[in-house]
Every structure is written in structure tokens, then in C-alpha cells.
Protein backbone atom coordinates (compact mmCIF):
# COMPACT_ATOMS: atom_id res chain seq x y z
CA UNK A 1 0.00 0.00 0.00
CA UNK A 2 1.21 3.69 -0.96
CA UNK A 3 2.82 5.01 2.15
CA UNK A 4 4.68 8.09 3.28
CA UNK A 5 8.44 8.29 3.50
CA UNK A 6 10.32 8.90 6.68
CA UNK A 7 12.49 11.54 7.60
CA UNK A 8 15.96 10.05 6.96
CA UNK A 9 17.67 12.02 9.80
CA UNK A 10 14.91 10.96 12.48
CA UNK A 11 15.24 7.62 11.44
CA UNK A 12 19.25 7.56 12.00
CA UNK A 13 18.61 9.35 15.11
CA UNK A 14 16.66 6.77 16.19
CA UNK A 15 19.01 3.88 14.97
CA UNK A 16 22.11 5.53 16.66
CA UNK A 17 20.59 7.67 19.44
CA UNK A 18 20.04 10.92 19.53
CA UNK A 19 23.85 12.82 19.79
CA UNK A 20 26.74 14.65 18.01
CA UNK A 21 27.08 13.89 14.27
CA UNK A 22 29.34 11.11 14.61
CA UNK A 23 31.07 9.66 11.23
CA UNK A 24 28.66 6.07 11.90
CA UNK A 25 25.62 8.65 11.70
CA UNK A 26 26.97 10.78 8.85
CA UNK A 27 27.73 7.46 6.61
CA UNK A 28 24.11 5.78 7.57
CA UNK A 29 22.56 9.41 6.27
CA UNK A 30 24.38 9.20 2.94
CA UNK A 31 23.70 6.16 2.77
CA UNK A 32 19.88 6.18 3.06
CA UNK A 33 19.84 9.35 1.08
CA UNK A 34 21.41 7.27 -1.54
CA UNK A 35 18.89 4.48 -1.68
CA UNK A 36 15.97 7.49 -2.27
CA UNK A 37 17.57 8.98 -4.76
CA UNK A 38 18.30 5.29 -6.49
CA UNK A 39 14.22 4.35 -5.94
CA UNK A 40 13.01 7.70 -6.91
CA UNK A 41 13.59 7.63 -10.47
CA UNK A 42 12.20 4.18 -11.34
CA UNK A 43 9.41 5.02 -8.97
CA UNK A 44 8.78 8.56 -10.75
CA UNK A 45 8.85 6.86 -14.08
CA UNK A 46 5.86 4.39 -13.45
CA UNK A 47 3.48 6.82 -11.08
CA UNK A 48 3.89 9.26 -13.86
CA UNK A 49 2.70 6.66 -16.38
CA UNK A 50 -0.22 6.32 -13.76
CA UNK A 51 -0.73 10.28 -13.21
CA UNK A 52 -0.69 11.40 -17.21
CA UNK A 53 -0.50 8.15 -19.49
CA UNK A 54 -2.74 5.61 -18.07
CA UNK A 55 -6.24 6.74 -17.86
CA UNK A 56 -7.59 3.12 -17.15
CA UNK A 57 -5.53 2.72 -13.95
CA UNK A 58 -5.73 4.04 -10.87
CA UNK A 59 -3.83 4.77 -8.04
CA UNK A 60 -4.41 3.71 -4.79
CA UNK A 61 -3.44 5.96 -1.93
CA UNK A 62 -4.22 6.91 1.72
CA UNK A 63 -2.39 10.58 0.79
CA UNK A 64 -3.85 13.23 -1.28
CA UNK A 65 -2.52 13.41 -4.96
CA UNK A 66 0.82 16.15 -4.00
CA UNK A 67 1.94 13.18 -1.81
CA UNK A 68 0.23 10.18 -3.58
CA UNK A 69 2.52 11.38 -7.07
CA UNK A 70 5.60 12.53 -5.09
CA UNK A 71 8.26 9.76 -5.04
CA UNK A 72 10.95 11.66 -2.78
CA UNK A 73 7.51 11.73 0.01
CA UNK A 74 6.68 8.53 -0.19
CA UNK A 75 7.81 4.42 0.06
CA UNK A 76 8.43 2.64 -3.60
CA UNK A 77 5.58 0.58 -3.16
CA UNK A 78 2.86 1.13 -5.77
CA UNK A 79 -0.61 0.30 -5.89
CA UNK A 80 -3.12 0.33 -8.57
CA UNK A 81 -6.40 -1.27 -9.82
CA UNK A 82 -6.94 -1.26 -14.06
CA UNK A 83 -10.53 -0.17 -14.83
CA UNK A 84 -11.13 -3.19 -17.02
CA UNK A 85 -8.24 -5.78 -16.57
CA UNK A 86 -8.21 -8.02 -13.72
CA UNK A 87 -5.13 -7.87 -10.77
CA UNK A 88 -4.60 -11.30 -11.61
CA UNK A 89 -4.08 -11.14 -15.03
CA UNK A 90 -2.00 -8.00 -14.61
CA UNK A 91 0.54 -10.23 -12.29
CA UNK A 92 0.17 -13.38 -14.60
CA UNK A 93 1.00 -11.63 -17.46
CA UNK A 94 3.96 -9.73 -15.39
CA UNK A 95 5.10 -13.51 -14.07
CA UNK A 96 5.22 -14.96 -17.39
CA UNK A 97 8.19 -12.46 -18.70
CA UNK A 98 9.98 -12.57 -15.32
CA UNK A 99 8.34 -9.70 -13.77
CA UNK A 100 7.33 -10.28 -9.85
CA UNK A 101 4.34 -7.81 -9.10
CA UNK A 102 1.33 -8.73 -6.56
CA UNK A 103 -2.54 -9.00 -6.40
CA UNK A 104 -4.55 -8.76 -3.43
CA UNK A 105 -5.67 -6.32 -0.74
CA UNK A 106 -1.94 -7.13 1.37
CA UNK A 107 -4.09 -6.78 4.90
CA UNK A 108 -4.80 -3.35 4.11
CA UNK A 109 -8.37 -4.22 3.03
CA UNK A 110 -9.89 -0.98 5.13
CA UNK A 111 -7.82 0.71 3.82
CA UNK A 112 -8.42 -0.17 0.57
CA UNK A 113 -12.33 -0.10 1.13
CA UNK A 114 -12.13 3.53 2.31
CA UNK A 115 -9.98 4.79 -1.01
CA UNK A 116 -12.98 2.51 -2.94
CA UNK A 117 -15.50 4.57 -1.27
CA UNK A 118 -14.22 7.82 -1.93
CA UNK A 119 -13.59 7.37 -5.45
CA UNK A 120 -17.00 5.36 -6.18
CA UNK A 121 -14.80 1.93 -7.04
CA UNK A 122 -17.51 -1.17 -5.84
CA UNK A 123 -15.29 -3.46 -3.65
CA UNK A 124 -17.20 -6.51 -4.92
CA UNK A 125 -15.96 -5.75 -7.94
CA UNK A 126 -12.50 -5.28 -6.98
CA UNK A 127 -12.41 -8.25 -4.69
CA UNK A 128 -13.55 -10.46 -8.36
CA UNK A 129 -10.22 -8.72 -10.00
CA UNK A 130 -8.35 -9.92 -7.16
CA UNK A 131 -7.84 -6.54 -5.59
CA UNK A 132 -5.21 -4.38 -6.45
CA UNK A 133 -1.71 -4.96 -8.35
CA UNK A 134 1.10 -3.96 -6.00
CA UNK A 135 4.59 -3.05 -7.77
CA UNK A 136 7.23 -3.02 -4.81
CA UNK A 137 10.74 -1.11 -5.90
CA UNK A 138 13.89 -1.19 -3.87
CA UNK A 139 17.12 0.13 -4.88
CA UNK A 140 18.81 -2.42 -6.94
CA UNK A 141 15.45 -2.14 -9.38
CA UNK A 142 16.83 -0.56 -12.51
CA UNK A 143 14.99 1.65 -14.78
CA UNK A 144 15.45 -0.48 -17.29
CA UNK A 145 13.48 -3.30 -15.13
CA UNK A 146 10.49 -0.60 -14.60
CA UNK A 147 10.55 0.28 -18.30
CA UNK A 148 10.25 -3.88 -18.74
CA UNK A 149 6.92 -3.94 -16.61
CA UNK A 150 5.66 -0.86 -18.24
CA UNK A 151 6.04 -2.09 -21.45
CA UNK A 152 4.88 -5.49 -20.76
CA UNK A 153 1.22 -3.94 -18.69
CA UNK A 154 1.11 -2.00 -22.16
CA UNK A 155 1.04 -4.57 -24.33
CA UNK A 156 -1.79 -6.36 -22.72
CA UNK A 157 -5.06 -6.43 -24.38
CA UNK A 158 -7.67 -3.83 -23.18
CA UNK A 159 -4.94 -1.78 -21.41
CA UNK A 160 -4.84 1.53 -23.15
């Protein structure tokens, strides 16, 4: 499910302790500063696809759109529904080129049932899709990995 990032400095603080900038603290910084900027890009290039290309898909988010669309505010964990295509078929189609997305509600189904409500999606017909599709990105995914799964989600039937 779409959630927001962390502060990276809070989070060190709370690793290390609260104290003087010590060189452990200064590396762990960089180095968590380095895996958002290595996630935002991928990340960037598929909710963008989402936000402008894709008018058949939506997004699934707790967060209003300035946060929802804002990959250096939020986790690289993306969450959609296709107005027409099922979940499943989404992730089958993903698994047979190599491609490891998800389908389900991933125990956020309140959640999920309160974004439903508020944009007039009927859960019964989500739940016979087989919820939402969930694209997780980490740091080692390339963008030529995200630019796979886009291409491979376009070149389903019924997408566009």
C-alpha cells in the first residue's frame, strides 16, 4: 500500500541515538539518502505513467494526490487497480516475462475499502479482479526493469 516516506535524519537518530554527528551517523545518512535517490527515479517513471498516461488505472493511496505522485515523500511501493483488466491477469502476465508484481488487498483491506469509497470503485468488484496490483521497488530495481513492466502492462489487451 502507498505510504509516506520517513524523515531520513529521524530515522538515523533513532538507529544511533540521539547525539553529536558522529562519522557512523553521517555514513548511515548518505547512505539512506542514496537508496531514495536510487528508488526515486524508477518510482517517478511508473506513477507518472499512472498520473498522465494511463487513464484506465488508478492509483491507490491513503495521501492526497501532492503526496500520492511525489516519489521523494513517499515508500516505492505502488498500488493500482486497471478499470477493465483483472489484478490477476496483470501479475500473470507480469510472471510470465519474469516480472514479480502482486494481487490482493496485502491486509490493508480498510484501507483499501475507504480509497474505494471515496472514489466510487464497488469493492465486490475489486475483490472479483483480485484486488489491487502492488509493484514493490527497492534500490537495486533498474529503470530499465520498470521500463520492462511498463512495457509489458502496455502490451496487454484492453490496457490503453
Amino acid at each position: 500500500f502507498s505510504g509516506r516516506k520517513v524523515d531520513v535524519e529521524s530515522t538515523v537518530d533513532k538507529l544511533l541515538g540521539n547525539g553529536k554527528l558522529s562519522d557512523s551517523k553521517w555514513l548511515m545518512m548518505e547512505a539512506y539518502e542514496n537508496i531514495e535517490l536510487a528508488e526515486s527515479s524508477p518510482m517517478s517513471l511508473l506513477l507518472d505513467k499512472i498520473r498522465f498516461e494511463w487513464k484506465r488505472v488508478k492509483l491507490i493511496s491513503v495521501f492526497d494526490d501532492d503526496i500520492a505522485f511525489c516519489a521523494q515523500r513517499r515508500v516505492p511501493v505502488i498500488s493500482f487497480v486497471h478499470e477493465s483488466l483483472s489484478s490477476e491477469d496483470i501479475v500473470k502476465k507480469c510472471e510470465q516475462n519474469n516480472i514479480v508484481v502482486r494481487a490482493g488487498f496485502f491486509l490493508s483491506t480498510e484501507c483499501i475499502n475507504r480509497w474505494a469509497e471515496s472514489r466510487g470503485v464497488d469493492m465486490q468488484e475489486l475483490r472479483g479482479k483480485g484486488g489491487a496490483v502492488r509493484v514493490s521497488l527497492a534500490h537495486y530495481n533498474t529503470m530499465e526493469e520498470v521500463l520492462r513492466c511498463i512495457d509489458i502492462m502496455e502490451s496487454m489487451e484492453g490496457w490503453g
